[in-house]
Protein backbone atom coordinates (compact mmCIF):
# COMPACT_ATOMS: atom_id res chain seq x y z
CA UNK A 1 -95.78 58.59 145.49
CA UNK A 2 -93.65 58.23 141.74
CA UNK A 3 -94.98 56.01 139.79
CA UNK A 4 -98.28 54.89 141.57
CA UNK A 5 -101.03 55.84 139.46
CA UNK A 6 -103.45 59.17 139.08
CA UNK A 7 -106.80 59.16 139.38
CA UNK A 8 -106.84 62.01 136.75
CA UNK A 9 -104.20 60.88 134.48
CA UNK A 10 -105.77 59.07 130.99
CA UNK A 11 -102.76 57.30 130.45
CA UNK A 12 -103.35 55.98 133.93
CA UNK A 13 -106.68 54.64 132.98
CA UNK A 14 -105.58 53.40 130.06
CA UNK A 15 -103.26 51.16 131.74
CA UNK A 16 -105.63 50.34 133.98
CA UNK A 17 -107.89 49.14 131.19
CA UNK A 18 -110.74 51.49 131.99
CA UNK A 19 -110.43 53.60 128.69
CA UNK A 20 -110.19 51.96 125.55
CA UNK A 21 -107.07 51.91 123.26
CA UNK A 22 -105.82 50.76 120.02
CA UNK A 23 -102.58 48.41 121.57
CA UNK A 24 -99.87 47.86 119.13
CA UNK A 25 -97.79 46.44 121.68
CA UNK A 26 -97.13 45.54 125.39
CA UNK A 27 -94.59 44.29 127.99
CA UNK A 28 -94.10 44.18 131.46
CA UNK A 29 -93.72 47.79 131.96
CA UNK A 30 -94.51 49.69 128.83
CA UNK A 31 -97.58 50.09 126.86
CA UNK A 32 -97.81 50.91 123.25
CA UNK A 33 -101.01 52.07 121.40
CA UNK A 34 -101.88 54.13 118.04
CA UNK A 35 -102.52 57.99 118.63
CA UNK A 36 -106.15 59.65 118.41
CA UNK A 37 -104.61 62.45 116.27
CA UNK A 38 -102.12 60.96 114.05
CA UNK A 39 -99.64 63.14 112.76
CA UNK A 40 -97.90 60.98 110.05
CA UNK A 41 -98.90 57.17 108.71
CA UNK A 42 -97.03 55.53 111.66
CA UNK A 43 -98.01 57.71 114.64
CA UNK A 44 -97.94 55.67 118.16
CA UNK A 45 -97.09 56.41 121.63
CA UNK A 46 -95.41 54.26 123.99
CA UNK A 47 -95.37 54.79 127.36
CA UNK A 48 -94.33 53.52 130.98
CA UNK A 49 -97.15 51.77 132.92
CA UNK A 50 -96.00 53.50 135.69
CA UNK A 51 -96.71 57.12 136.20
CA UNK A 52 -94.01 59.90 135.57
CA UNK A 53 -94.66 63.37 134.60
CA UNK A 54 -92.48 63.85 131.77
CA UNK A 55 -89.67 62.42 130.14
CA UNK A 56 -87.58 64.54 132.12
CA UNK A 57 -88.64 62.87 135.43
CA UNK A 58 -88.65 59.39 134.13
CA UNK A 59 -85.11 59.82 133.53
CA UNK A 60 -84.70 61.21 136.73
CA UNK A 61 -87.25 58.71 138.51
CA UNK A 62 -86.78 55.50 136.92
CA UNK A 63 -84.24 55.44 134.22
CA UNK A 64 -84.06 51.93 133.80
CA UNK A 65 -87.72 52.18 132.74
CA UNK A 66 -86.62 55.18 130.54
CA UNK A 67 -84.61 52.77 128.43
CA UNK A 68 -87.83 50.14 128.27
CA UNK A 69 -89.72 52.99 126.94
CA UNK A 70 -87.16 53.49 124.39
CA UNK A 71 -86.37 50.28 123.55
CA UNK A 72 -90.06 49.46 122.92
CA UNK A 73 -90.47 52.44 120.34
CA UNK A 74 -87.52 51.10 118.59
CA UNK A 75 -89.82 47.82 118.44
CA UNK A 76 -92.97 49.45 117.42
CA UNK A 77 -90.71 51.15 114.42
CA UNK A 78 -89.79 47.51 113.46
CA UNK A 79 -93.05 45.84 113.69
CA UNK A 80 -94.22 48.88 112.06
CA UNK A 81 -92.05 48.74 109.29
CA UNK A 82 -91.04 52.11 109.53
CA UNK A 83 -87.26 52.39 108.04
CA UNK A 84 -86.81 55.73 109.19
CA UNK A 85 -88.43 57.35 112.15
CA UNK A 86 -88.53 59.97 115.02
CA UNK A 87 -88.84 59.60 118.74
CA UNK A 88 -90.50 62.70 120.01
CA UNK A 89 -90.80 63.24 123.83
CA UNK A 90 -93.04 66.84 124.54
CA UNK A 91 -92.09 68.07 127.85
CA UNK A 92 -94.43 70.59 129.27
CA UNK A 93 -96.92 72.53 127.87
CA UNK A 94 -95.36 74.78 125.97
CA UNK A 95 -93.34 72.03 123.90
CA UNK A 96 -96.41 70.43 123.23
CA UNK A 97 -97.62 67.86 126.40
CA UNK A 98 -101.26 67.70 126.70
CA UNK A 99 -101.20 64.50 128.99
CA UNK A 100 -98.86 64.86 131.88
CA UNK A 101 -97.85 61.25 131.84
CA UNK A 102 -94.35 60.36 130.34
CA UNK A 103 -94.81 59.21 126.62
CA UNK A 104 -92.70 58.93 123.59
CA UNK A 105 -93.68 59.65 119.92
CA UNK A 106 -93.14 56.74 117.30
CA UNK A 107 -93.86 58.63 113.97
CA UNK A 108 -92.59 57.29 110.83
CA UNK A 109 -93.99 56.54 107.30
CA UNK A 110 -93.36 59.21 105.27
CA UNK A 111 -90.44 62.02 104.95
CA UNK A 112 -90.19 64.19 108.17
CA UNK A 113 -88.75 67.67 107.63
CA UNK A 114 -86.38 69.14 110.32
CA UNK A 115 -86.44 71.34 112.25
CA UNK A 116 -90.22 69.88 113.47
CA UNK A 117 -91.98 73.22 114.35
């Protein structure tokens, strides 16, 4: 069913609590934590608690929630104190998505060049 969680889906089990993260923030239906692999001093995904492949089908899906997620990465880039920043959403594999749960990009802290790669 959309949404429910996957057994096989870490973001799932992070929300869940049953793998460790570092949270930078959290509301009722978005979670925030730092990357594993940051890619610039500011580097943390945000993401729905609820499971949706891509951003693609959380707009689709749930696009109330899509506007949480962004919303809260606007947030993060506050708290963070990032003046400038990106919102990157990878859809699919070939753009990038390693985990198949919808997530958004907060990078920030230094000059990003465009275009990204």
């Amino acid at each position: 069913m959309v949404g429910e969680p996957q057994a096989d889906c870490l973001f799932c089990k992070i929300v869940a609590g049953d793998v460790p993260a570092t949270l930078v923030r959290e509301s009722p239906t978005t979670l925030a934590f730092r990357d594993i692999n940051p890619q610039a001093p500011t580097h943390v995904l945000v993401i729905p608690k609820a499971h949706h492949q891509d951003a693609a089908a959380l707009a689709i899906e749930a696009p109330e929630l899509a506007a949480d997620v962004l919303r809260e990465a606007g947030e993060v880039a506050a708290e963070e104190k990032a003046e400038s920043y990106r919102i990157v959403f990878n859809t699919g594999s070939g753009a990038g998505q390693t985990v198949f749960h919808a997530h958004a990009h907060v990078l920030g802290g230094r000059g990003l060049q465009w275009p990204p790669g």
